[in-house]
PDB file of N, CA and C in Angstrom:
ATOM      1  N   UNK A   1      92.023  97.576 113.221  1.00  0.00           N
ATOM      2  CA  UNK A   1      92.782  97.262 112.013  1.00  0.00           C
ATOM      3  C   UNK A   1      93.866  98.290 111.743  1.00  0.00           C
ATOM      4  N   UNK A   2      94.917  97.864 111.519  1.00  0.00           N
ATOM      5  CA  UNK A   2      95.985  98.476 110.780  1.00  0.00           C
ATOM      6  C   UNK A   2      96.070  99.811 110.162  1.00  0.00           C
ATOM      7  N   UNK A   3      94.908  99.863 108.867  1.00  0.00           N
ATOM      8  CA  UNK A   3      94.449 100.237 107.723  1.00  0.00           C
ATOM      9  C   UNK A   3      93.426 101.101 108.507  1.00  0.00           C
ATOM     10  N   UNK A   4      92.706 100.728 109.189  1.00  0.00           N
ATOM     11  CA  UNK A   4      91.485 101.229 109.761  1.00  0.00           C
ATOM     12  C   UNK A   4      90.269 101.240 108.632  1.00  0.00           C
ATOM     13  N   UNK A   5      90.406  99.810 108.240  1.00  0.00           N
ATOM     14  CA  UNK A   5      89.359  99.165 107.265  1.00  0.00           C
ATOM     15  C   UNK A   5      88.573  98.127 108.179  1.00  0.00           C
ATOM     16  N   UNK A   6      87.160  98.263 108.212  1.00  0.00           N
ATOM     17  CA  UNK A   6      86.886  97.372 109.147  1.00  0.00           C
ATOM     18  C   UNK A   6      85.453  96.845 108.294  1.00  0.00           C
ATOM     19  N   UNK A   7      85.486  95.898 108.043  1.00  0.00           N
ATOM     20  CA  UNK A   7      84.583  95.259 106.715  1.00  0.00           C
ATOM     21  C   UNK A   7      83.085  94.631 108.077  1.00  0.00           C
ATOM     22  N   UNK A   8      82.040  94.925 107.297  1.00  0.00           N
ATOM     23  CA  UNK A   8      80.368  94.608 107.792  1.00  0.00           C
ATOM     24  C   UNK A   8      79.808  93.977 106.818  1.00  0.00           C
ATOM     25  N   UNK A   9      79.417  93.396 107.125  1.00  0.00           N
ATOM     26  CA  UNK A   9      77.750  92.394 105.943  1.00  0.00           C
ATOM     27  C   UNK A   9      77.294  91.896 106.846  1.00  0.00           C
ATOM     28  N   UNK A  10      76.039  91.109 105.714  1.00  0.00           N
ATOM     29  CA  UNK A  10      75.388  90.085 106.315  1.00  0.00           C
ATOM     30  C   UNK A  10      76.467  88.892 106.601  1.00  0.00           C
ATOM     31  N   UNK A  11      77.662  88.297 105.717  1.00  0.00           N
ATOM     32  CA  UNK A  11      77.840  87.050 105.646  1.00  0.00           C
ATOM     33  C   UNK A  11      79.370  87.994 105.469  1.00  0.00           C
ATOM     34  N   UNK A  12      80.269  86.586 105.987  1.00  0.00           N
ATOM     35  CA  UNK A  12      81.983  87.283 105.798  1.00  0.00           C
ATOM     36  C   UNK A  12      81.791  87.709 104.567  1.00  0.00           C
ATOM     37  N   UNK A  13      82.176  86.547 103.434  1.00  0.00           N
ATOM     38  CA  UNK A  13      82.004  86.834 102.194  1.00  0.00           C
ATOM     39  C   UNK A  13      82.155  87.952 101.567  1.00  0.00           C
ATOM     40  N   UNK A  14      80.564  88.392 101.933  1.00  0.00           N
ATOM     41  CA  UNK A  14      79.894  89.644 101.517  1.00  0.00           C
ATOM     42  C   UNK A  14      80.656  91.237 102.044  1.00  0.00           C
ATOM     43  N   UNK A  15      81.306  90.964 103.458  1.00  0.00           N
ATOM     44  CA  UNK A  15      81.912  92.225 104.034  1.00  0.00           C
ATOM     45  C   UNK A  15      83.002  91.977 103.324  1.00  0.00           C
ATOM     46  N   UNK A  16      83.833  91.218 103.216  1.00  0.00           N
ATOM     47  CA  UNK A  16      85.007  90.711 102.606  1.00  0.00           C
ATOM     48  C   UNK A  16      85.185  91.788 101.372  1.00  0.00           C
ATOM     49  N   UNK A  17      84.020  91.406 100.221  1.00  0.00           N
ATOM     50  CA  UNK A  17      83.736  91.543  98.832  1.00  0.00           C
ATOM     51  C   UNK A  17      83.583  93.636  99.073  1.00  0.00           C
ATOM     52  N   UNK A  18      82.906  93.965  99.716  1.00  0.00           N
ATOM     53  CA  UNK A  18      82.816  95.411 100.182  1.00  0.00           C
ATOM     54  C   UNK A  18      83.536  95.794 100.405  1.00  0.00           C
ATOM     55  N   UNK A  19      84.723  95.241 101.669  1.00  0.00           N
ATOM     56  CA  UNK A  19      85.961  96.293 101.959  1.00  0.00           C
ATOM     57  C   UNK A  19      87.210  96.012 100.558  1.00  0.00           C
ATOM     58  N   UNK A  20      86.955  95.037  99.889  1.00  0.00           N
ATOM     59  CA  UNK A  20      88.510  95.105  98.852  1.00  0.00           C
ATOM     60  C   UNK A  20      87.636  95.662  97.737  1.00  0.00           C
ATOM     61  N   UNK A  21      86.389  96.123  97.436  1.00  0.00           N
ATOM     62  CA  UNK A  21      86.382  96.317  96.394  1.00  0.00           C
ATOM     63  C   UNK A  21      87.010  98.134  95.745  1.00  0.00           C
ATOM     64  N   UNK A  22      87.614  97.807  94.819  1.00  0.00           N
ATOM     65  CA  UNK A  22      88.098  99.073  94.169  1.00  0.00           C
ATOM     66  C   UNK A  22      89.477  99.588  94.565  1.00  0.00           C
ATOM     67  N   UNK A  23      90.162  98.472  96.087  1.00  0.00           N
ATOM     68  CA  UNK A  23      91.176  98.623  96.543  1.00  0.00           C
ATOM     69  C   UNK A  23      92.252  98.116  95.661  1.00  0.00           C
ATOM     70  N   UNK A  24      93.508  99.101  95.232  1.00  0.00           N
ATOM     71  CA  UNK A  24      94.581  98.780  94.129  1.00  0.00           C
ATOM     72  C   UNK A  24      95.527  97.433  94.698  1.00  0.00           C
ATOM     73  N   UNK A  25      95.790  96.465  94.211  1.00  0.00           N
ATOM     74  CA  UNK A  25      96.048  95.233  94.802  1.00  0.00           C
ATOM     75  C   UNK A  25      96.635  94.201  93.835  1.00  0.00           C
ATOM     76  N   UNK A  26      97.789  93.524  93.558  1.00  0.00           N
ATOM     77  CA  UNK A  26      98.545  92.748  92.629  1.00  0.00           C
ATOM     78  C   UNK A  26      98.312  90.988  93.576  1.00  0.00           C
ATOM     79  N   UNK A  27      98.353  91.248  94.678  1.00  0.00           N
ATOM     80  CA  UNK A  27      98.594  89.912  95.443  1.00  0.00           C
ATOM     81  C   UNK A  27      97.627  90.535  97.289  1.00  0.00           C
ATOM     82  N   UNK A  28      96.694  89.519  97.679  1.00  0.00           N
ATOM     83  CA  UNK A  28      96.270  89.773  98.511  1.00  0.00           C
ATOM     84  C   UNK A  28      96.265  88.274  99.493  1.00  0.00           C
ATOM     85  N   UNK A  29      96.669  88.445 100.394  1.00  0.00           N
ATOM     86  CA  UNK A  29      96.876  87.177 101.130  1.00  0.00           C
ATOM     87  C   UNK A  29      95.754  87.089 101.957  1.00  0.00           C
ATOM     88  N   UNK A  30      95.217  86.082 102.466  1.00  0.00           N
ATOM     89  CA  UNK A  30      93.944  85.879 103.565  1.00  0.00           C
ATOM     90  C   UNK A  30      94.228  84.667 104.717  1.00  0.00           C
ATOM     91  N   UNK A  31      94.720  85.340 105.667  1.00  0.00           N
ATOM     92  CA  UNK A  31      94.693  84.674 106.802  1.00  0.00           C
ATOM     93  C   UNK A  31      93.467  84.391 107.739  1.00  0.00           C
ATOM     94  N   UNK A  32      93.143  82.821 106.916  1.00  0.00           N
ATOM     95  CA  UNK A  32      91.644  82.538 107.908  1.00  0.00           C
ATOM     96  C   UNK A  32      92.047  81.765 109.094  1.00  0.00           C
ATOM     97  N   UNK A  33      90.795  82.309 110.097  1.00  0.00           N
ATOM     98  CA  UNK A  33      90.658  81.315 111.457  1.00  0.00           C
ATOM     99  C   UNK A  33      90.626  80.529 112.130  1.00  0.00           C
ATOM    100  N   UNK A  34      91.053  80.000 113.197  1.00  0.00           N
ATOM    101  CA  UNK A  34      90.766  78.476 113.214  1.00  0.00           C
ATOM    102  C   UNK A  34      89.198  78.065 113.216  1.00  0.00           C
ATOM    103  N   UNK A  35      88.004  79.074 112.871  1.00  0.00           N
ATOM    104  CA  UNK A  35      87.010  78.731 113.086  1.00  0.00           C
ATOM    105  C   UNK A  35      86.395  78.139 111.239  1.00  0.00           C
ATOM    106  N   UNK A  36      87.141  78.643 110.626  1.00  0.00           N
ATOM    107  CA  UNK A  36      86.876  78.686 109.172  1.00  0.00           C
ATOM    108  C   UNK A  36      87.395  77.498 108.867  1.00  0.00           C
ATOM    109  N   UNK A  37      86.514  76.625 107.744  1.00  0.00           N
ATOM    110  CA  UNK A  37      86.778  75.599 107.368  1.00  0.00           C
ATOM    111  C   UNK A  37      87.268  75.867 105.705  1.00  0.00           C
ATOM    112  N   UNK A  38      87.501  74.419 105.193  1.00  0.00           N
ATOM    113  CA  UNK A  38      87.773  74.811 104.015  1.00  0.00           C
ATOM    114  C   UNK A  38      86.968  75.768 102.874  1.00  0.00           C
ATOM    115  N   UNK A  39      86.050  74.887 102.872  1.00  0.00           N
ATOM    116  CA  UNK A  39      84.746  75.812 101.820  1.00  0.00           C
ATOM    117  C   UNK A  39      84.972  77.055 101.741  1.00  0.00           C
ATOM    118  N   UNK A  40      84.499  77.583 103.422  1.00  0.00           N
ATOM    119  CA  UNK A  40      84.328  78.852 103.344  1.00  0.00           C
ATOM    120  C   UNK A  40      85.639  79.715 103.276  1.00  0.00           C
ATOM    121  N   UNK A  41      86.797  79.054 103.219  1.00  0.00           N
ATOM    122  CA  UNK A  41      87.643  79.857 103.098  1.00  0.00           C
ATOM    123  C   UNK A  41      88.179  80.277 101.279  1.00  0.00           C
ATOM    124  N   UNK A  42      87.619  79.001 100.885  1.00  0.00           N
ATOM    125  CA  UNK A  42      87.453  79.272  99.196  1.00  0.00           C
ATOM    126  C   UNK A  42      86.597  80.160  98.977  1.00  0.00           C
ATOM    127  N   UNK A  43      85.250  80.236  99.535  1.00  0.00           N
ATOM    128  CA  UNK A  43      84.359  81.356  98.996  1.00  0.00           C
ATOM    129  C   UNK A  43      84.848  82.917  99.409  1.00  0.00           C
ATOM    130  N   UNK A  44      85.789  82.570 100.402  1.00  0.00           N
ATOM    131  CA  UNK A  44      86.464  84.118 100.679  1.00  0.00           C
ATOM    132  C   UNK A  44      87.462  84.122  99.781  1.00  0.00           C
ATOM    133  N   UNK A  45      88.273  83.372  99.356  1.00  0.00           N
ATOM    134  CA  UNK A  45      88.858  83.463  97.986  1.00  0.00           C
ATOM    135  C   UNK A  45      88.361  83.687  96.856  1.00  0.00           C
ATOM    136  N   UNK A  46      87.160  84.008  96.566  1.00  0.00           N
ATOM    137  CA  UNK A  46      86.766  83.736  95.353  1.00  0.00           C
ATOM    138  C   UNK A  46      86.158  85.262  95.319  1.00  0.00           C
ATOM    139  N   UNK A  47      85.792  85.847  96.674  1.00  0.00           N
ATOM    140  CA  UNK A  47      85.429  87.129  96.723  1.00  0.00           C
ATOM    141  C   UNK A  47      86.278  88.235  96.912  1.00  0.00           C
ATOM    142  N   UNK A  48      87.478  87.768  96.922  1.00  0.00           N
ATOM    143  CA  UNK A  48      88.393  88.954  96.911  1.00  0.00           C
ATOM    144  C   UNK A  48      88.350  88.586  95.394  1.00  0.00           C
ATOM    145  N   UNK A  49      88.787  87.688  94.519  1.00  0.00           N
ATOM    146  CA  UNK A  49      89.123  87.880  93.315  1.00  0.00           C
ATOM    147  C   UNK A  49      88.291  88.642  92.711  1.00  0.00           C
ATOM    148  N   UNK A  50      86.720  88.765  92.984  1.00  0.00           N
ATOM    149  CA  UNK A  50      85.568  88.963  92.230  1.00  0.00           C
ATOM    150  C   UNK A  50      86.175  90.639  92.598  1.00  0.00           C
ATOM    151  N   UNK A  51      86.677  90.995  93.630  1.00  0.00           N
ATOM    152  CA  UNK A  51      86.656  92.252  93.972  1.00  0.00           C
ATOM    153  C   UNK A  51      87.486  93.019  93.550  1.00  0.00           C
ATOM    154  N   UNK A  52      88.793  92.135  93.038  1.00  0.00           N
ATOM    155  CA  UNK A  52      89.943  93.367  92.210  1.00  0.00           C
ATOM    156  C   UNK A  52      90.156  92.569  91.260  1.00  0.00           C
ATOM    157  N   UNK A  53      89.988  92.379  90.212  1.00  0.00           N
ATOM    158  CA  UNK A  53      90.009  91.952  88.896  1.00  0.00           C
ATOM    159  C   UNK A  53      91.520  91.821  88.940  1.00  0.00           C
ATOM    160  N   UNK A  54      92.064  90.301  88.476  1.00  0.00           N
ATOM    161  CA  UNK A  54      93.248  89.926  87.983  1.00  0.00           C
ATOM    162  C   UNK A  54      94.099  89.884  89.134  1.00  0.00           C
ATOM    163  N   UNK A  55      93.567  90.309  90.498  1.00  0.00           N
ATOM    164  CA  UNK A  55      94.818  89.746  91.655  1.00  0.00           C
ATOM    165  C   UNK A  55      95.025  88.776  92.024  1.00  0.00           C
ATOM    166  N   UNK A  56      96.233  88.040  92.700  1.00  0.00           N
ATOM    167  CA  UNK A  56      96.313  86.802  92.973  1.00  0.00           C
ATOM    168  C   UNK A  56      96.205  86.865  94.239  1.00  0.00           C
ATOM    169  N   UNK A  57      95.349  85.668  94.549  1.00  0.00           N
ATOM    170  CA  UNK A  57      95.041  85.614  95.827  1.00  0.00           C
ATOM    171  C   UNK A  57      95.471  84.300  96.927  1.00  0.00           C
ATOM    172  N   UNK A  58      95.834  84.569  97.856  1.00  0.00           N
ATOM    173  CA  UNK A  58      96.493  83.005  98.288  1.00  0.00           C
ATOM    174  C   UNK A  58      95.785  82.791  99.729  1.00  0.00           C
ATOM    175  N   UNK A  59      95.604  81.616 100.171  1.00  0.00           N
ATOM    176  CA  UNK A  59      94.787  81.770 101.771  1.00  0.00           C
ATOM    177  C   UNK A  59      96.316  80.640 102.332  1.00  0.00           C
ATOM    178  N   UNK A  60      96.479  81.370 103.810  1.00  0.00           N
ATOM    179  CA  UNK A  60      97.041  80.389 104.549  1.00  0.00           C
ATOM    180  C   UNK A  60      96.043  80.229 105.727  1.00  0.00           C
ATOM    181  N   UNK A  61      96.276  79.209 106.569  1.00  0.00           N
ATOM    182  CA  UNK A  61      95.967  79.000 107.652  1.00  0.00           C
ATOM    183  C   UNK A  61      96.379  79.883 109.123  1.00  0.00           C
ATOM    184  N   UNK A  62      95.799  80.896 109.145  1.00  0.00           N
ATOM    185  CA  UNK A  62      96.179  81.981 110.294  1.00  0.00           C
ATOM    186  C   UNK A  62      96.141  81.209 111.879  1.00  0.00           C
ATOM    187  N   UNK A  63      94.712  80.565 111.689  1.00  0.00           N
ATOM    188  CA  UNK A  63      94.451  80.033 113.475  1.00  0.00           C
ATOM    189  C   UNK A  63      94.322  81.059 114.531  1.00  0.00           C
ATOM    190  N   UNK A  64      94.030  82.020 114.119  1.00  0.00           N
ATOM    191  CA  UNK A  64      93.503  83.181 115.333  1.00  0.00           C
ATOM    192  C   UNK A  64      92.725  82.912 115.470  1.00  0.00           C
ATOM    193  N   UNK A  65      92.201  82.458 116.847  1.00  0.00           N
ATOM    194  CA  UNK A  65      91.185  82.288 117.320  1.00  0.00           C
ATOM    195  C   UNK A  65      89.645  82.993 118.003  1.00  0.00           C
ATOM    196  N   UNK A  66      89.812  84.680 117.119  1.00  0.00           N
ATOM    197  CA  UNK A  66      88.862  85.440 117.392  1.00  0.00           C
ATOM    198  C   UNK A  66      88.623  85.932 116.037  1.00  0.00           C
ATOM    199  N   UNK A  67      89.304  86.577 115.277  1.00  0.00           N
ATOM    200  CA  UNK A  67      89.342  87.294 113.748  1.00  0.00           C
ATOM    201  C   UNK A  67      88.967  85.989 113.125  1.00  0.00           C
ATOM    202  N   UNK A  68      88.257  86.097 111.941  1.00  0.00           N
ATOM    203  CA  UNK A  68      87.563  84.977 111.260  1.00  0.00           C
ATOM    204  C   UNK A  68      88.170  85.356 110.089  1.00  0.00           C
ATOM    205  N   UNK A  69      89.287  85.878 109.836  1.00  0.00           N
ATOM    206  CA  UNK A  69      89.863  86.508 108.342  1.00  0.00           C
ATOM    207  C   UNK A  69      90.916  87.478 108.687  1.00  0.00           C
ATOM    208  N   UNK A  70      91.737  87.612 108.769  1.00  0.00           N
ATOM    209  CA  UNK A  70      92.961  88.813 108.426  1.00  0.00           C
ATOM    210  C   UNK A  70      93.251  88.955 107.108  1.00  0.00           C
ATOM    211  N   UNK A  71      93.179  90.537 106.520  1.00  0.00           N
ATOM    212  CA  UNK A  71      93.662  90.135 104.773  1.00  0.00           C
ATOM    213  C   UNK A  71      95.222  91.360 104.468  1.00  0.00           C
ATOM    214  N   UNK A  72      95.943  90.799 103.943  1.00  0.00           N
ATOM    215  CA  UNK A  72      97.353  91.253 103.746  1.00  0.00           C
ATOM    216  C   UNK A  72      96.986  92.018 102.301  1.00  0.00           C
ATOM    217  N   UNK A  73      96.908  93.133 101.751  1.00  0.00           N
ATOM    218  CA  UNK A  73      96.751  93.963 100.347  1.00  0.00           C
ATOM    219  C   UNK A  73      98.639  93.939  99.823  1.00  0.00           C
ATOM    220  N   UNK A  74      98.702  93.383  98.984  1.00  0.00           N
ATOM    221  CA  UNK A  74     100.191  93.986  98.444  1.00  0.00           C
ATOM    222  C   UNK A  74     100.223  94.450  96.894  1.00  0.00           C
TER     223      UNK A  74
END
């Protein structure tokens, strides 16, 4: 990673929710996988929000076919 943030859990979600939390952030973009379907790409939306209070969060369709999530902090 970029950042040299490299997020672990049990479930994306959950690593997701761990590496943004407390990170300073106005707009965070999430480039999910082609392995990720819709749902779960809402519940990764819903866990960055839970994680920085009041950021906006947007998902596009990345289609990398190994990373199950890329996330853009701005």
């Amino acid at each position: 990673p970029v950042d040299g943030i490299v997020a672990t859990g049990t479930t994306d979600v959950e690593a997701l929710h761990a590496a943004l939390a407390g990170e300073p952030a106005e707009l965070i973009t999430l480039y999910v996988g082609a392995a990720v379907g819709d749902a779960e790409a809402e519940a990764l939306a819903v866990a960055a929000r839970r994680a920085i209070d009041g950021v906006e969060v947007e998902v596009q369709q990345g289609g990398q076919p190994i990373e199950r999530v890329l996330v853009s902090l701005e």
